[in-house]
Protein backbone atom coordinates (compact mmCIF):
# COMPACT_ATOMS: atom_id res chain seq x y z
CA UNK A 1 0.00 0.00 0.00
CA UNK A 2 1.33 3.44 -0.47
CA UNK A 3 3.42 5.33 1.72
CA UNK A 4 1.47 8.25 2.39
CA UNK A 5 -0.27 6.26 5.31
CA UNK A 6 2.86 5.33 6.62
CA UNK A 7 2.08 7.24 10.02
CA UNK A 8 -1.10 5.81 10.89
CA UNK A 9 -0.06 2.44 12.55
CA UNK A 10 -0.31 4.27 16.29
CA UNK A 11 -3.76 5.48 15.50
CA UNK A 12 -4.51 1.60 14.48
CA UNK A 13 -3.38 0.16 17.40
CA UNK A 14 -5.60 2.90 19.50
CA UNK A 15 -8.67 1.45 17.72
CA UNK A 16 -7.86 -2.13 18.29
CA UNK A 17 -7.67 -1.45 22.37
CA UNK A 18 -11.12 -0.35 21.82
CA UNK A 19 -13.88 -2.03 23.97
CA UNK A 20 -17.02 -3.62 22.18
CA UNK A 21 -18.71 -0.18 23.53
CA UNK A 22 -16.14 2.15 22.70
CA UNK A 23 -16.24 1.20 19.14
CA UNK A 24 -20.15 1.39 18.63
CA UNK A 25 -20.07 4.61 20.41
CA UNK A 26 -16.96 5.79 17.72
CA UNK A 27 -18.94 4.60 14.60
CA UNK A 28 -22.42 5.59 15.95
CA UNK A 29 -21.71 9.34 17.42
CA UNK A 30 -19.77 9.91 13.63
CA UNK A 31 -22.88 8.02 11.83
CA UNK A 32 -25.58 10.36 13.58
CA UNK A 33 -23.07 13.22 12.70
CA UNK A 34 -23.44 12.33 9.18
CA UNK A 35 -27.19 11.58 9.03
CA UNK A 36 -28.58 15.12 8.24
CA UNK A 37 -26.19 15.14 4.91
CA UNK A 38 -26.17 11.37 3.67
CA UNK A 39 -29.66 10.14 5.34
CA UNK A 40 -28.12 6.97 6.06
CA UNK A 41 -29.71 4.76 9.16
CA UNK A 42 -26.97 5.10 11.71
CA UNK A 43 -28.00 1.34 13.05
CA UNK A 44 -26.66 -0.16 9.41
CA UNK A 45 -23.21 2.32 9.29
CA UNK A 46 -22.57 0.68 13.11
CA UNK A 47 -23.51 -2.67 12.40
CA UNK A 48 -21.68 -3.29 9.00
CA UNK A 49 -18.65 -1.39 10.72
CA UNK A 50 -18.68 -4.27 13.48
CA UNK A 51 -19.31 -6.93 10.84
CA UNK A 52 -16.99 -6.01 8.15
CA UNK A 53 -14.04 -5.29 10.63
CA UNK A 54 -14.59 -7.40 13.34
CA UNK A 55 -15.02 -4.54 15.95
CA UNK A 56 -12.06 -2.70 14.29
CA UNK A 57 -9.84 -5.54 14.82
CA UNK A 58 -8.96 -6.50 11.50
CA UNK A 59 -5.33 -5.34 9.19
CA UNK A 60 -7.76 -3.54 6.92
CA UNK A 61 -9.32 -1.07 9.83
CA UNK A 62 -6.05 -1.03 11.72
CA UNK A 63 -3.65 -0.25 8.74
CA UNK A 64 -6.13 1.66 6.36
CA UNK A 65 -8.82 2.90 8.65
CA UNK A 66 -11.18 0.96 6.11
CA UNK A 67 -14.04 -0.50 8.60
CA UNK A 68 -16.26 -1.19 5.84
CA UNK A 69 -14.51 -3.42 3.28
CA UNK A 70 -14.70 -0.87 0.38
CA UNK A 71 -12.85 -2.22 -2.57
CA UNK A 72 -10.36 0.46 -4.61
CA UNK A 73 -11.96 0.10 -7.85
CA UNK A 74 -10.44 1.58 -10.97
CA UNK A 75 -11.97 5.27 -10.08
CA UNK A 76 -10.31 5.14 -7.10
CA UNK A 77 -7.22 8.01 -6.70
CA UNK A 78 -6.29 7.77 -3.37
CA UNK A 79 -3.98 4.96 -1.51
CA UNK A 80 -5.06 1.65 -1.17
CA UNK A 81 -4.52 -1.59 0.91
CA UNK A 82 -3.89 -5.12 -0.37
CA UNK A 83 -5.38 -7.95 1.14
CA UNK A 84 -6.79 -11.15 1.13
CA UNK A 85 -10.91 -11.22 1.38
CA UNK A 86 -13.12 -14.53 1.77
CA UNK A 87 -15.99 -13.92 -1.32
CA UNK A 88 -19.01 -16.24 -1.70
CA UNK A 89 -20.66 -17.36 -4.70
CA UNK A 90 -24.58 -17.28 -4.86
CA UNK A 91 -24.56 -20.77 -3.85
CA UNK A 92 -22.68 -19.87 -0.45
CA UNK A 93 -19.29 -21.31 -1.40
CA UNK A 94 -16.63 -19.32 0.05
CA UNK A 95 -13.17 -18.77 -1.59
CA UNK A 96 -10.32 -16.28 -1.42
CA UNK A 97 -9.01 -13.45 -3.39
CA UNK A 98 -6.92 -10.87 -3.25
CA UNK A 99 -8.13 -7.54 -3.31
CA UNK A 100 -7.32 -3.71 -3.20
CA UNK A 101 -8.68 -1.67 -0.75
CA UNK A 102 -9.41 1.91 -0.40
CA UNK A 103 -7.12 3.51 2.50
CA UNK A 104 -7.59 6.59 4.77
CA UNK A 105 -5.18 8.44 6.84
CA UNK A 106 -7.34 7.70 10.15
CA UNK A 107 -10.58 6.77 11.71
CA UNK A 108 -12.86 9.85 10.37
CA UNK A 109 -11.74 9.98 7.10
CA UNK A 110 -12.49 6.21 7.03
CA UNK A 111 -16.56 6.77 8.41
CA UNK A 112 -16.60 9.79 6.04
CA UNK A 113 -15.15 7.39 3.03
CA UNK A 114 -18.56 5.16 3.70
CA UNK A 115 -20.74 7.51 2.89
CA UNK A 116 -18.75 9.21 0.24
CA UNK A 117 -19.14 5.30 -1.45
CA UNK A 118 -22.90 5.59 -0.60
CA UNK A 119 -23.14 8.07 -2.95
CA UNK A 120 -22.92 5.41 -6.27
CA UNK A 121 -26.51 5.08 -7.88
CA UNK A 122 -26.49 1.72 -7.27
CA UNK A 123 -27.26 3.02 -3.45
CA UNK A 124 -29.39 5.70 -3.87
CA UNK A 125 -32.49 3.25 -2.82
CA UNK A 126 -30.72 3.50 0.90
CA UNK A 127 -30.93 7.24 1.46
CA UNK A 128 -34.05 8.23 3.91
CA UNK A 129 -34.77 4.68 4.33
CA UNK A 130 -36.43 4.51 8.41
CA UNK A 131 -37.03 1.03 8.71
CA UNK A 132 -33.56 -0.75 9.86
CA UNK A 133 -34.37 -4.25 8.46
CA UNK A 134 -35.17 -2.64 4.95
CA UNK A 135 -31.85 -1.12 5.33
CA UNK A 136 -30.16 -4.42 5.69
CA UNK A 137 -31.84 -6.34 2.83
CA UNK A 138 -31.49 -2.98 0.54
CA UNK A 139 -27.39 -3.01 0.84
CA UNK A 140 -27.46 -6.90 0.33
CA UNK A 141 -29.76 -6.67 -2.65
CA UNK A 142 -27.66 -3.46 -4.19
CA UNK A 143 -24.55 -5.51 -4.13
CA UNK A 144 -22.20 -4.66 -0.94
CA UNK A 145 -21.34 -8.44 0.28
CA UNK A 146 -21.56 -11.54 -1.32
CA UNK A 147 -22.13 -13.24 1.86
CA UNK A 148 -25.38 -14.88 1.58
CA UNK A 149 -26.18 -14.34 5.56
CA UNK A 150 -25.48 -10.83 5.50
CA UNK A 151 -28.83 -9.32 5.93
CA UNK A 152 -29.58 -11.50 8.64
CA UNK A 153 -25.87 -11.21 10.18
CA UNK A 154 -26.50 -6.83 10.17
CA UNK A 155 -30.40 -7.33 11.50
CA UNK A 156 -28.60 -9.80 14.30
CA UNK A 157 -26.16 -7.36 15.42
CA UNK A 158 -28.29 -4.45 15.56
CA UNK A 159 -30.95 -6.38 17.46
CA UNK A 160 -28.46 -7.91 20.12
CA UNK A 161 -26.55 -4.43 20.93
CA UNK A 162 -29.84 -1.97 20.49
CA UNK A 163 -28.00 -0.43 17.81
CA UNK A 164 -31.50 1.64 17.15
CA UNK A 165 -31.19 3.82 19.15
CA UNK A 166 -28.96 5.70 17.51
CA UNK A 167 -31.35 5.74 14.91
CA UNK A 168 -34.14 7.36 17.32
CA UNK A 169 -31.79 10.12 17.81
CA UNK A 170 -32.51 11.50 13.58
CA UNK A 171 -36.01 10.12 13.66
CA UNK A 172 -38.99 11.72 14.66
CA UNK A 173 -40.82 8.71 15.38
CA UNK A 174 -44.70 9.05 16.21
CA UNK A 175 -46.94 6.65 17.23
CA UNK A 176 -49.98 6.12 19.70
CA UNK A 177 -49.93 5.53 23.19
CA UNK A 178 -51.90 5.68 26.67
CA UNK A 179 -51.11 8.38 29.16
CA UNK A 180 -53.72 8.53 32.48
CA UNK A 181 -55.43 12.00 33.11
CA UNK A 182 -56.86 11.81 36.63
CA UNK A 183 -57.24 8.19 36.62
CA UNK A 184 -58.65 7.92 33.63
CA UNK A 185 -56.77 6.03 30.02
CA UNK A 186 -56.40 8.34 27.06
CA UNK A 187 -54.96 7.36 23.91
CA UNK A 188 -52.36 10.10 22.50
CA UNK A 189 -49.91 10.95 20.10
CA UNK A 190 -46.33 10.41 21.07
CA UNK A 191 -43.59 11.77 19.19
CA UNK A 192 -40.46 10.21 19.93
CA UNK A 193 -37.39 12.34 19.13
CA UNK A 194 -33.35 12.08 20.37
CA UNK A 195 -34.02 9.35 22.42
CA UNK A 196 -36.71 11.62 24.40
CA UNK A 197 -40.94 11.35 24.52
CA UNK A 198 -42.55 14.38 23.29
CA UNK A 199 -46.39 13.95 24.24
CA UNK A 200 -48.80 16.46 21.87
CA UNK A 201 -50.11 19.27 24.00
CA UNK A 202 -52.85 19.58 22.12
CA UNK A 203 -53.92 15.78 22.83
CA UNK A 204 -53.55 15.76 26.45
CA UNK A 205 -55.71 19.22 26.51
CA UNK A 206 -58.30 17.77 24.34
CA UNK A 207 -58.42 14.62 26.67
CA UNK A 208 -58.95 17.12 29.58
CA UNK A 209 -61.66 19.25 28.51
CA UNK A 210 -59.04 22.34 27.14
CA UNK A 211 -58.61 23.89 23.99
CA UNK A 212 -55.38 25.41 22.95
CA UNK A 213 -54.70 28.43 21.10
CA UNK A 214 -50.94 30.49 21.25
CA UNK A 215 -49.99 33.45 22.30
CA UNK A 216 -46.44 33.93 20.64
CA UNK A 217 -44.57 30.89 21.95
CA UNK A 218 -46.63 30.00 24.74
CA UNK A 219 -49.37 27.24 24.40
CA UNK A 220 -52.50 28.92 26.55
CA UNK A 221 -55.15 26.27 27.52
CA UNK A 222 -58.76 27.24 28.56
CA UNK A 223 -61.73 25.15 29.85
CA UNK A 224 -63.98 24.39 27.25
């Protein structure tokens, strides 16, 4: 690989002392970062980072900062990384080739090289997708592994570490739920918003007898 990453093997070693939680944390604060530009479901950037570098213990994310597996291609101008990669052919048979990689001078660059490859057409079916399973089978079915399994290995992962959440920090997410008034159930709209429960104002007044008008910024309710 070329020489201009030559100074990047201390940085590698920092992300392979990285704890299990320390490394989601890494990929997941950079992939909400990135959301509002690329509108790509933090849950999938965390989980294929995990899957495709083994929790940034692999040569390829220690030497080139590449925690996705994204190949060099021949449009590819920057340095790259040779290695061998396991492949599978539609049947499931696995065999090795060599490959070269795209390489990055350290761990943001890499994350910001992921979505920078998002932007091919072939991906364009990703972008504002909300559902994280969708997500999964979209980036299988547009080409990104071979692995037969992979859907169901990124679903797996995000499902076993809650890797959602990150995804219910960009998502306003509303849906119904009960909230008691004075004893008594209501059903209401919930909006659910970085991590946090937003309950409509104009919901709970309504299930209280109020109607609400504004004065400025300030939500007035009066007695019906």
């Amino acid at each position: 690989w070329r020489s201009t990453l030559g100074h990047s093997t201390r940085r590698g070693r920092k992300v392979q002392r990285m704890t299990n939680k320390e490394f989601i944390e890494t990929i997941g604060r950079a992939a909400v970062a990135e959301y509002e530009r690329f509108k790509i479901l933090p849950s999938l950037t965390i989980a294929q980072a995990i899957l495709e570098s083994n929790w940034g213990k692999s040569l390829l994310s220690q030497k080139a900062f590449n925690f996705f597996g994204m190949k060099a291609g021949s449009g590819w101008k920057g340095a790259t990384y040779n290695s061998k990669t396991q492949e599978q052919t539609k049947a499931g048979q696995a065999f090795i080739v060599n490959a070269a990689f795209r390489a990055y001078p350290n761990v943001q660059a890499g994350i910001r090289g992921y979505y920078v490859f998002l932007q091919y057409p072939r991906y364009a079916n990703l972008k504002g997708v909300t559902d994280y399973k969708e997500a999964c089978r979209l980036i299988k079915t547009d080409g990104w592994a071979t692995d037969v399994r992979y859907t169901e290995k990124l679903i797996s992962l995000i499902e076993k570490y809650g890797l959602n959440k990150y995804d219910e920090e960009v998502l306003e997410v509303v849906e119904k739920c009960k909230i008691i008034i004075n004893g008594k159930e209501h059903t209401v709209e919930r909006i659910l918003k970085d991590g946090t429960n937003y309950i409509k104002i104009r919901d709970v007044a309504e299930a209280i007898g109020y109607d609400v008008t504004s004065k400025g910024n300030v939500a007035v309710l009066t007695k019906k």
